[in-house]
PDB file of N, CA and C in Angstrom:
ATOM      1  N   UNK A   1     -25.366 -21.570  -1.267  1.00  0.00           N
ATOM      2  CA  UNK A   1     -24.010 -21.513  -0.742  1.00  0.00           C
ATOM      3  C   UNK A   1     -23.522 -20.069  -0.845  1.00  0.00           C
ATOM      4  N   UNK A   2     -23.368 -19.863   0.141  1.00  0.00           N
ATOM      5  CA  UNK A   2     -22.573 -18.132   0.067  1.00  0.00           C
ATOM      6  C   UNK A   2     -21.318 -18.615  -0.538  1.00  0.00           C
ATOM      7  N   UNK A   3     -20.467 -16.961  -0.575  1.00  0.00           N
ATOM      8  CA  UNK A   3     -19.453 -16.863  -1.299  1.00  0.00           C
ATOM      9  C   UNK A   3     -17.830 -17.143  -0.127  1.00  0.00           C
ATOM     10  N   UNK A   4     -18.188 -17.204   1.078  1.00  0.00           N
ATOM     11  CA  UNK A   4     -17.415 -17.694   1.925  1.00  0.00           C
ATOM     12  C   UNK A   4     -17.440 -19.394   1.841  1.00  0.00           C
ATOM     13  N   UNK A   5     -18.502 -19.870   2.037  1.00  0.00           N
ATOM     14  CA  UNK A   5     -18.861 -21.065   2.147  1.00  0.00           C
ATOM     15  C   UNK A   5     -17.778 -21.952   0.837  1.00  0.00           C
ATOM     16  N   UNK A   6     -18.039 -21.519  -0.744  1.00  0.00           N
ATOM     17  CA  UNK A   6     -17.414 -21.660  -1.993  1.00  0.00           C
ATOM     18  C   UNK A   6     -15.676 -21.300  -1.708  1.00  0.00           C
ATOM     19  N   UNK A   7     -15.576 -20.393  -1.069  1.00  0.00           N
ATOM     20  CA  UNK A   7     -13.904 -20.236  -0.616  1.00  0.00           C
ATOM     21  C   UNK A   7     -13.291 -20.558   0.000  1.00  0.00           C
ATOM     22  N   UNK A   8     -14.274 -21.676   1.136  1.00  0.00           N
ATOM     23  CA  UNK A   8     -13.014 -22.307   2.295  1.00  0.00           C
ATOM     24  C   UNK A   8     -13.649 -24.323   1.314  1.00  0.00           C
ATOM     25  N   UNK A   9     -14.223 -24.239   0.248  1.00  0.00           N
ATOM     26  CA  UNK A   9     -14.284 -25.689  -0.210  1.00  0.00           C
ATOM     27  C   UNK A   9     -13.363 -25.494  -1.107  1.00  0.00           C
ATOM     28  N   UNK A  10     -13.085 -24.577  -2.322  1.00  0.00           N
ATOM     29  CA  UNK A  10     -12.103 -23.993  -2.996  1.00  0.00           C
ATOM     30  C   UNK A  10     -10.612 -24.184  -2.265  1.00  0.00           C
ATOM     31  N   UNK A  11     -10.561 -23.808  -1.382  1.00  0.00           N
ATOM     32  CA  UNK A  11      -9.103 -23.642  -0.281  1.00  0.00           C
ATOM     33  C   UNK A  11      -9.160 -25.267  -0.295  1.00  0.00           C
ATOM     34  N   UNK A  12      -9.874 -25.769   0.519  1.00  0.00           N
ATOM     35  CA  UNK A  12      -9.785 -27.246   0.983  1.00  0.00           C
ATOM     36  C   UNK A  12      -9.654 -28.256  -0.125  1.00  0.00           C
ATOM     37  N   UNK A  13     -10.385 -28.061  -1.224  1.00  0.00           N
ATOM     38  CA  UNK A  13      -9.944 -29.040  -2.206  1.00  0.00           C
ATOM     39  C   UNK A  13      -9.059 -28.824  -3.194  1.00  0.00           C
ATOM     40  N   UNK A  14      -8.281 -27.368  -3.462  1.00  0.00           N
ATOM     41  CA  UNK A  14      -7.133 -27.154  -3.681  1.00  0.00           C
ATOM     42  C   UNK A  14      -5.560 -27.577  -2.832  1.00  0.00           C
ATOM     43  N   UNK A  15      -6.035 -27.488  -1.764  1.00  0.00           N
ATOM     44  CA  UNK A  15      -4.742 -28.019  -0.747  1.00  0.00           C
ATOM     45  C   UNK A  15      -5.108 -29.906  -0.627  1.00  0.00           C
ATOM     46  N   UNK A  16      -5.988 -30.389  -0.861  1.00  0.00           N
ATOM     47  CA  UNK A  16      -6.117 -31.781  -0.504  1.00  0.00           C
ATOM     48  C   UNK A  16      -5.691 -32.484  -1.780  1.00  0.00           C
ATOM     49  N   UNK A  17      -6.110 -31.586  -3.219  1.00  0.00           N
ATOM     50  CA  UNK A  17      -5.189 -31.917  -4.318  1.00  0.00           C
ATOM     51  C   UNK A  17      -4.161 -31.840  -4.479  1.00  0.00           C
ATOM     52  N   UNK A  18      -3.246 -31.069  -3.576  1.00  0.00           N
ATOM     53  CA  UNK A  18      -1.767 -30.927  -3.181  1.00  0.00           C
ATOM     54  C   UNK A  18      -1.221 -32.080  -2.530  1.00  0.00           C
ATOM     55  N   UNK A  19      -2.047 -32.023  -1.172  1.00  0.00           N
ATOM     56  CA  UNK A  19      -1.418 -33.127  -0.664  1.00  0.00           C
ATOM     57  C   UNK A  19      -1.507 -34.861  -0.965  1.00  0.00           C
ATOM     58  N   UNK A  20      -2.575 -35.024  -2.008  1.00  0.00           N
ATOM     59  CA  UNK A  20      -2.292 -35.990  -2.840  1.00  0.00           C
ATOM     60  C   UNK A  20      -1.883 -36.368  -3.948  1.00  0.00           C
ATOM     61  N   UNK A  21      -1.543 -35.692  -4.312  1.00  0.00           N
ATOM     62  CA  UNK A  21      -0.032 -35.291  -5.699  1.00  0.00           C
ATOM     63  C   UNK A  21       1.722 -35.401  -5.016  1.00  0.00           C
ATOM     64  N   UNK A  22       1.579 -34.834  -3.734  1.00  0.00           N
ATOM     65  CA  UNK A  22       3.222 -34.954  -3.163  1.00  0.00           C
ATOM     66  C   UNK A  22       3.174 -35.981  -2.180  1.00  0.00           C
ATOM     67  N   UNK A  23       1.963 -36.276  -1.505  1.00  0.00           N
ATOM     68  CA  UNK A  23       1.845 -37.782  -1.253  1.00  0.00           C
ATOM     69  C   UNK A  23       2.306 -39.116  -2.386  1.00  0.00           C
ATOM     70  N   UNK A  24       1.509 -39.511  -3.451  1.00  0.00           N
ATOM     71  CA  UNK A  24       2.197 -40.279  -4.299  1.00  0.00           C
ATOM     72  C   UNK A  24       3.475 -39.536  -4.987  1.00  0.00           C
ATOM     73  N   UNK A  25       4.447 -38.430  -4.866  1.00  0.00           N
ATOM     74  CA  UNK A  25       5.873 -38.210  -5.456  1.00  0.00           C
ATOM     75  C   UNK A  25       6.237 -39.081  -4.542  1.00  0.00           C
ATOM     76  N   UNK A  26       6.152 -39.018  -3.340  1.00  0.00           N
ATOM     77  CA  UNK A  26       7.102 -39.307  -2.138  1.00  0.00           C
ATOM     78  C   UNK A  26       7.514 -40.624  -1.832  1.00  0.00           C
ATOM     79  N   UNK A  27       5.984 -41.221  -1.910  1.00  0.00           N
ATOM     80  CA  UNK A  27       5.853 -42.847  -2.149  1.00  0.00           C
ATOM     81  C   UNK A  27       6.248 -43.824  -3.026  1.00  0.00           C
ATOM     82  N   UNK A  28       6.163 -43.475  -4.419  1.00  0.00           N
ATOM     83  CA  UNK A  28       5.661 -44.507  -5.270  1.00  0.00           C
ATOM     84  C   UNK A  28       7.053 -43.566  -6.408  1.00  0.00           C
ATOM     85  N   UNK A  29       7.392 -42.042  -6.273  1.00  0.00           N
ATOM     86  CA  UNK A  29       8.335 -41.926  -7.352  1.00  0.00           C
ATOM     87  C   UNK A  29       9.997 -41.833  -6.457  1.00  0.00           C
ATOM     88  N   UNK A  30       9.704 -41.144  -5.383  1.00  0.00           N
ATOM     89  CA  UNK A  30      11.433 -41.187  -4.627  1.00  0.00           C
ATOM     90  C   UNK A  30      11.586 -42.304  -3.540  1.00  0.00           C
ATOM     91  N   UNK A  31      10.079 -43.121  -3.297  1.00  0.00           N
ATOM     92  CA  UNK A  31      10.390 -44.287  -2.685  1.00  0.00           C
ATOM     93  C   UNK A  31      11.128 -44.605  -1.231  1.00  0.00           C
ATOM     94  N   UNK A  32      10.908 -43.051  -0.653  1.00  0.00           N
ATOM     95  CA  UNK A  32      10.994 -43.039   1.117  1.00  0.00           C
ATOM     96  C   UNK A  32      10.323 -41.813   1.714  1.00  0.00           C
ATOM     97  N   UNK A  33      10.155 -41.881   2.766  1.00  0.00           N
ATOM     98  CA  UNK A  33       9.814 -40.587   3.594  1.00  0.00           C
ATOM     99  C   UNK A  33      10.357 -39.590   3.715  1.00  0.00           C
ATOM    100  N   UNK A  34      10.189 -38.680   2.879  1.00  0.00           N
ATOM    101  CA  UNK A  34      10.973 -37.447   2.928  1.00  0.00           C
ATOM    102  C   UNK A  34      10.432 -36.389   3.007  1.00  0.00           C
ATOM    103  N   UNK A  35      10.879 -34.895   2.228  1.00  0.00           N
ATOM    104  CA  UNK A  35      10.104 -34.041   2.447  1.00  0.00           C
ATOM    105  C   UNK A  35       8.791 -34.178   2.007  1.00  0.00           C
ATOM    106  N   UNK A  36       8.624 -34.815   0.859  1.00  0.00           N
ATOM    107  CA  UNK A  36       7.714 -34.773   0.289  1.00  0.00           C
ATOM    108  C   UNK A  36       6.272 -35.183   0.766  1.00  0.00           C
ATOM    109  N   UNK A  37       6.789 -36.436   1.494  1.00  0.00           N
ATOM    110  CA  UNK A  37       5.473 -37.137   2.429  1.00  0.00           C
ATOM    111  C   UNK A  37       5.205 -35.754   3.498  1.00  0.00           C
ATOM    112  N   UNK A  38       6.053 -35.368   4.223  1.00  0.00           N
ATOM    113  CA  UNK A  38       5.877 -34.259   4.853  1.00  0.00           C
ATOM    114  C   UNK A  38       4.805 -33.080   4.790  1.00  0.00           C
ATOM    115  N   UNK A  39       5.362 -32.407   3.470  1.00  0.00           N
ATOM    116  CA  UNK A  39       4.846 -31.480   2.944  1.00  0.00           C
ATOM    117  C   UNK A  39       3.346 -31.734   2.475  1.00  0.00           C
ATOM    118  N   UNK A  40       3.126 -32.892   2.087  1.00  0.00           N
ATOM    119  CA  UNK A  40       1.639 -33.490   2.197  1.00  0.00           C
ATOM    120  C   UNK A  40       1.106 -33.511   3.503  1.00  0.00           C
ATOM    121  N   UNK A  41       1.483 -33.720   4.261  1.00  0.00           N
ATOM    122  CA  UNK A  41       1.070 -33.872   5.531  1.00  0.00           C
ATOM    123  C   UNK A  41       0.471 -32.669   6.057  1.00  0.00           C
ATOM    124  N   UNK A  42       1.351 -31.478   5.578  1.00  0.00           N
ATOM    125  CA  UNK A  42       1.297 -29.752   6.048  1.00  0.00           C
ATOM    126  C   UNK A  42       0.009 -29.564   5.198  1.00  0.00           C
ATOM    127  N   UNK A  43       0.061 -29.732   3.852  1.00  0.00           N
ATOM    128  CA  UNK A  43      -1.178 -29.497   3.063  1.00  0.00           C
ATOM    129  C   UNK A  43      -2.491 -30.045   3.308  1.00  0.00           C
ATOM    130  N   UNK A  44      -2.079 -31.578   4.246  1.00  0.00           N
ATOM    131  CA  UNK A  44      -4.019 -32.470   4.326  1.00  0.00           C
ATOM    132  C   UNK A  44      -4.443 -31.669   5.818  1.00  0.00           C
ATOM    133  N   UNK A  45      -3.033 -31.018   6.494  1.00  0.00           N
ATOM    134  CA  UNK A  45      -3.253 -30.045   7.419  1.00  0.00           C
ATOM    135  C   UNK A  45      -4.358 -29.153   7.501  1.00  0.00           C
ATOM    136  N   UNK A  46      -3.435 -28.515   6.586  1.00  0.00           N
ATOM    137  CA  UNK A  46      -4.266 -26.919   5.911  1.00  0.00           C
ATOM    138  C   UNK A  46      -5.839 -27.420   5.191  1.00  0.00           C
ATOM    139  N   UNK A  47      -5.684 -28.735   4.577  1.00  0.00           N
ATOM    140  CA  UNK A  47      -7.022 -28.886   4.177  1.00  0.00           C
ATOM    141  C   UNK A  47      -8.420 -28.965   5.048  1.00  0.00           C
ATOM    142  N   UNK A  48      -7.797 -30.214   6.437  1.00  0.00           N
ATOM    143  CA  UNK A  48      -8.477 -30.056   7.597  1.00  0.00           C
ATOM    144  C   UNK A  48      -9.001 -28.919   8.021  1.00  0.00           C
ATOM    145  N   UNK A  49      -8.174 -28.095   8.227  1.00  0.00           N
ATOM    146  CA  UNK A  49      -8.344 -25.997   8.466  1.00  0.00           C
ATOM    147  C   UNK A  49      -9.308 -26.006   8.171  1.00  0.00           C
ATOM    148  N   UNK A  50      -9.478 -25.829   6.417  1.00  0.00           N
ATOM    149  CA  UNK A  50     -10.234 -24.973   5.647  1.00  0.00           C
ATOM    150  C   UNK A  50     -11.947 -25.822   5.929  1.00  0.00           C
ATOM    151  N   UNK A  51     -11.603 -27.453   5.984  1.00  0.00           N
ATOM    152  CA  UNK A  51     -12.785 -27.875   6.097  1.00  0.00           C
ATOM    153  C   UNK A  51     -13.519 -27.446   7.029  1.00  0.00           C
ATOM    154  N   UNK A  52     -12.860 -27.687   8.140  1.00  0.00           N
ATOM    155  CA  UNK A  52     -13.271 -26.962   9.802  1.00  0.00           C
ATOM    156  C   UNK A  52     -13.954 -25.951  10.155  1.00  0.00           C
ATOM    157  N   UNK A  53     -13.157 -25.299   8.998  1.00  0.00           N
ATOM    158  CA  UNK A  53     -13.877 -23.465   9.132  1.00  0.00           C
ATOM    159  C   UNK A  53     -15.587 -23.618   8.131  1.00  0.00           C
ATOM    160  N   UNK A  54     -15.332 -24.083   6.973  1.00  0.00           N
ATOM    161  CA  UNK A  54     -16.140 -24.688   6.561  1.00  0.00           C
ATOM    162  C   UNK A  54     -17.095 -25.023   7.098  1.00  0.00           C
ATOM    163  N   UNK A  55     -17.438 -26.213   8.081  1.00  0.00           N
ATOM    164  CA  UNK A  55     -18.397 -26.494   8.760  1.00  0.00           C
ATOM    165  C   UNK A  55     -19.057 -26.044   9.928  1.00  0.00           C
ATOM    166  N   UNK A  56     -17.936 -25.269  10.261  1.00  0.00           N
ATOM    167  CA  UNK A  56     -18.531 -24.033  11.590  1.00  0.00           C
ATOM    168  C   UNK A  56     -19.426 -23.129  10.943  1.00  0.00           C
ATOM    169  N   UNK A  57     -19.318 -22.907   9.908  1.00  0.00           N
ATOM    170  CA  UNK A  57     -20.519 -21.919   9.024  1.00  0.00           C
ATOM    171  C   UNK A  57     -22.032 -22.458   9.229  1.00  0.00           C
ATOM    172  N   UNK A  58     -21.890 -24.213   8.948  1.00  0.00           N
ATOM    173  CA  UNK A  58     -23.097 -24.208   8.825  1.00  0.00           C
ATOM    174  C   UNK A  58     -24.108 -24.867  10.414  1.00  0.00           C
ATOM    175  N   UNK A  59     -25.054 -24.606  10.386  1.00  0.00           N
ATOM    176  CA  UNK A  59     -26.068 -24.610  11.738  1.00  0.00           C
ATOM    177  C   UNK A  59     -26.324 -26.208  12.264  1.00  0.00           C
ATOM    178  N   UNK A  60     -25.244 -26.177  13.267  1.00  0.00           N
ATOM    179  CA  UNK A  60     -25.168 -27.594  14.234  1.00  0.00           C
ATOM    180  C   UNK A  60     -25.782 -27.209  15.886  1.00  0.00           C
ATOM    181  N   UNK A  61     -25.521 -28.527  16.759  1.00  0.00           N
ATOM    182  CA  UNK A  61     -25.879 -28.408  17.982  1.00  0.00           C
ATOM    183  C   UNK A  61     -24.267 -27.837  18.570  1.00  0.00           C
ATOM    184  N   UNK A  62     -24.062 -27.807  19.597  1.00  0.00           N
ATOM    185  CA  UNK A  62     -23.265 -27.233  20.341  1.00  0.00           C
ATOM    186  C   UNK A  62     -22.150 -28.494  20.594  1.00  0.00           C
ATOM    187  N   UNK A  63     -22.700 -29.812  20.643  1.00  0.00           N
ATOM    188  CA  UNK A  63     -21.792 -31.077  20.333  1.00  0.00           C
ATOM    189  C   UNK A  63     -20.709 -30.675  18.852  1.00  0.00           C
ATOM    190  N   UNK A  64     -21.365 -30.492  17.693  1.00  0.00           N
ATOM    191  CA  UNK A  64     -21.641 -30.056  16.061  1.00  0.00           C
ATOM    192  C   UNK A  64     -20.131 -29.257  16.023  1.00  0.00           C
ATOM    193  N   UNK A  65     -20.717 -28.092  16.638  1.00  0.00           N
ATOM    194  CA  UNK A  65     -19.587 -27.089  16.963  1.00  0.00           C
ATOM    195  C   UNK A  65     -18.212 -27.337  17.335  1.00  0.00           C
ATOM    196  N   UNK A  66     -18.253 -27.973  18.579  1.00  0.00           N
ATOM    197  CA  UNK A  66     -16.865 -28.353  19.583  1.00  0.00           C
ATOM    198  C   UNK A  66     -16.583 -29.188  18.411  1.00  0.00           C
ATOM    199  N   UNK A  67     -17.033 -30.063  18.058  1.00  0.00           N
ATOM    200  CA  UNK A  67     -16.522 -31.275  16.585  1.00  0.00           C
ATOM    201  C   UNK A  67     -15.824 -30.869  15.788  1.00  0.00           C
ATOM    202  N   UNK A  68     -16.570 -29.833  15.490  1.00  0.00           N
ATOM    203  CA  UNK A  68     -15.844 -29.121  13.623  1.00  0.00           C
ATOM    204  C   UNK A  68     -14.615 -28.057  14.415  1.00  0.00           C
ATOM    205  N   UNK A  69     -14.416 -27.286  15.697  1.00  0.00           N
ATOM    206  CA  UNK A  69     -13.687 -26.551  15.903  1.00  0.00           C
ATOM    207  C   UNK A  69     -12.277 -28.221  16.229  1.00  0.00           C
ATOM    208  N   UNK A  70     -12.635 -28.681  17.056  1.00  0.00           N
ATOM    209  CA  UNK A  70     -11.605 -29.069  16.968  1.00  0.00           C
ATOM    210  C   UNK A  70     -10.991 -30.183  15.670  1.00  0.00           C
ATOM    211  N   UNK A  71     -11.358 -29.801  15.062  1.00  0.00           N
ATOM    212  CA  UNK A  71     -10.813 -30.713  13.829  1.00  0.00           C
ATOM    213  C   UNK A  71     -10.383 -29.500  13.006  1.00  0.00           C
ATOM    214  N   UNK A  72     -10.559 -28.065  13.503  1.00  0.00           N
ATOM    215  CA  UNK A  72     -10.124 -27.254  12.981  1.00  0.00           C
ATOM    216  C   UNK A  72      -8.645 -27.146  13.471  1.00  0.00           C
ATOM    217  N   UNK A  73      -8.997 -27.215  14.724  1.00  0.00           N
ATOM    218  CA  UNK A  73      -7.437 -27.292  15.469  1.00  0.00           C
ATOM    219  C   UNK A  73      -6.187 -28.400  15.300  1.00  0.00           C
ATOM    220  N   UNK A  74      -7.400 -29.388  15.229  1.00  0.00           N
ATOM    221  CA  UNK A  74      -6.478 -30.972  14.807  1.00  0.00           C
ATOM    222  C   UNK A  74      -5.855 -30.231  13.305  1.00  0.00           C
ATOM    223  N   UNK A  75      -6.376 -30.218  12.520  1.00  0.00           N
ATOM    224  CA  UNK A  75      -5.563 -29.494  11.071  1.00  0.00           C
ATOM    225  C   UNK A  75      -4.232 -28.615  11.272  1.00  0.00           C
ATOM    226  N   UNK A  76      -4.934 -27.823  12.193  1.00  0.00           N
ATOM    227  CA  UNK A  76      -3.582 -26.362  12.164  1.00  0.00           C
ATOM    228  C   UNK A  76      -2.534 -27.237  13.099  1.00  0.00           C
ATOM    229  N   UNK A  77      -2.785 -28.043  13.839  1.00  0.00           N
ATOM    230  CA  UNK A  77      -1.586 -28.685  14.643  1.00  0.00           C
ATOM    231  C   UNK A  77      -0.823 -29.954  13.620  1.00  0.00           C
ATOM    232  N   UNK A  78      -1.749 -30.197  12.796  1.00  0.00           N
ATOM    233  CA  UNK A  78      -0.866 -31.350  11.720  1.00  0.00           C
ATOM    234  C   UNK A  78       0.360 -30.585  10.736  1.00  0.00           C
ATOM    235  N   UNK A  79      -0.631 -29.130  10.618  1.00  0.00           N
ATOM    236  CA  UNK A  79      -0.296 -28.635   9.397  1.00  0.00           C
ATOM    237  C   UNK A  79       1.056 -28.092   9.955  1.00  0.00           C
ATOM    238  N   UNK A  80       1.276 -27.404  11.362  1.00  0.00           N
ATOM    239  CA  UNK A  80       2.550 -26.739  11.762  1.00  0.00           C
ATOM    240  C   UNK A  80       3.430 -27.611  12.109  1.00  0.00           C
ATOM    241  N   UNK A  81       3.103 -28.855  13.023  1.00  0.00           N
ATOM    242  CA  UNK A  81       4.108 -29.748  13.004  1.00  0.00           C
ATOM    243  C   UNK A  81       4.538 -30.495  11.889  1.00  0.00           C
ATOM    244  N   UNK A  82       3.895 -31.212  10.892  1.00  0.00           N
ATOM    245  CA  UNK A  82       4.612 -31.507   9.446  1.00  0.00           C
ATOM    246  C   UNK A  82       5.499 -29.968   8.980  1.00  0.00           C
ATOM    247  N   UNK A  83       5.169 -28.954   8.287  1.00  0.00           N
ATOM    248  CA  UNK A  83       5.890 -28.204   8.263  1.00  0.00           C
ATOM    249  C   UNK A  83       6.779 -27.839   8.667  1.00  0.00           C
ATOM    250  N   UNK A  84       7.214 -27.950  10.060  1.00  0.00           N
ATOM    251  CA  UNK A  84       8.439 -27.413  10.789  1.00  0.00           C
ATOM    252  C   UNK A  84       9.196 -29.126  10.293  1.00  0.00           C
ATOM    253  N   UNK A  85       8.885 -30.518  10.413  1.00  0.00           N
ATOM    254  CA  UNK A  85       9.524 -30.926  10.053  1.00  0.00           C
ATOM    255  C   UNK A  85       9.963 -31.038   8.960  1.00  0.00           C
ATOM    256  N   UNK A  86       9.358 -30.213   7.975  1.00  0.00           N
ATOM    257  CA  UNK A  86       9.382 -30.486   6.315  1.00  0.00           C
ATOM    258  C   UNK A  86      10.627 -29.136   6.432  1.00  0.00           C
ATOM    259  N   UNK A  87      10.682 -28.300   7.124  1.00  0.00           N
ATOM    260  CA  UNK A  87      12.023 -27.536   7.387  1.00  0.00           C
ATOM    261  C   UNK A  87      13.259 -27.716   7.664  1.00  0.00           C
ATOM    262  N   UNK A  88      12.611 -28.526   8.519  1.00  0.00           N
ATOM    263  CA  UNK A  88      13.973 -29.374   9.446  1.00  0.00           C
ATOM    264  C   UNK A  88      14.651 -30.294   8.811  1.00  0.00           C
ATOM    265  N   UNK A  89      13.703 -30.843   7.634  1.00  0.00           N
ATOM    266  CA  UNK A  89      14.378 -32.013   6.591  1.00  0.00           C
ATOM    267  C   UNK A  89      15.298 -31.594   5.756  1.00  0.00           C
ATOM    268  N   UNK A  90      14.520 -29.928   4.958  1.00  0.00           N
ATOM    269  CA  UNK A  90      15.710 -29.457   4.173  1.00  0.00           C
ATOM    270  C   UNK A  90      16.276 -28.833   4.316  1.00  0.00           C
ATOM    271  N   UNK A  91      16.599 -28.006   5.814  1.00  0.00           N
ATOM    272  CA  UNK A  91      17.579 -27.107   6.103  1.00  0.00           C
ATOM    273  C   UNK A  91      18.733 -27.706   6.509  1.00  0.00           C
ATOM    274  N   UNK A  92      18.202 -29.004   7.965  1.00  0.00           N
ATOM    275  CA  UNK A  92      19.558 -29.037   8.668  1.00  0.00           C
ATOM    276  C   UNK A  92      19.672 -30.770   8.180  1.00  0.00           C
ATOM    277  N   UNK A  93      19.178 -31.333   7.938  1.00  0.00           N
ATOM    278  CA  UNK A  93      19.627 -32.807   7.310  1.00  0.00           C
ATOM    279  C   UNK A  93      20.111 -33.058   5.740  1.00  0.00           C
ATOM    280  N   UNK A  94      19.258 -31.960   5.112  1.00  0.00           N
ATOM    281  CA  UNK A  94      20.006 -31.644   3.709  1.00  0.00           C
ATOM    282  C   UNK A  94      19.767 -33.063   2.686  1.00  0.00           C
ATOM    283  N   UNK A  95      18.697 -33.650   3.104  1.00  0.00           N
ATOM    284  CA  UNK A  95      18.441 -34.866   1.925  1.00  0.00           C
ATOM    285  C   UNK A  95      17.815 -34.426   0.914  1.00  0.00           C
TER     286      UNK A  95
END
């Protein structure tokens, strides 16, 4: 394993431990959908990312490729739309 390879699993299972830590706050301790579910959402985002990039490293077919890129993309589009709503929750609704 190179030292890139160790830094986008590092990234990914640091942010997927995020987003399942503010996943159960959200659920099970404040008991609705709020920022918190949100902000998990932005993080299993970012985790997707890191995996994505992750697997584009290693040697697939050209099917392999298009797969892992767009699940790279699926991530960064979870991760910006949760986020902007995880903004939108605590700027202009103020819960």
């Amino acid at each position: 394993m190179t030292l890139q390879q160790g830094f986008y699993i590092a990234i990914a299972s640091a942010l997927l431990t995020i987003a399942i830590y503010h996943f159960f706050l959200g659920i099970f301790i404040h008991r609705r959908i709020d920022r918190h579910f949100y902000f998990s959402l932005s993080t299993f985002g970012g985790c997707l990312y890191a995996l994505g990039a992750f697997l584009l490293i290693l040697p697939f077919s050209q099917l392999g490729y298009l797969v892992c890129y767009r699940l790279r993309m699926y991530g960064l589009l979870l991760c910006i739309a949760a986020w902007f709503y995880c903004m939108y929750d605590i700027y202009f609704k103020g819960s």
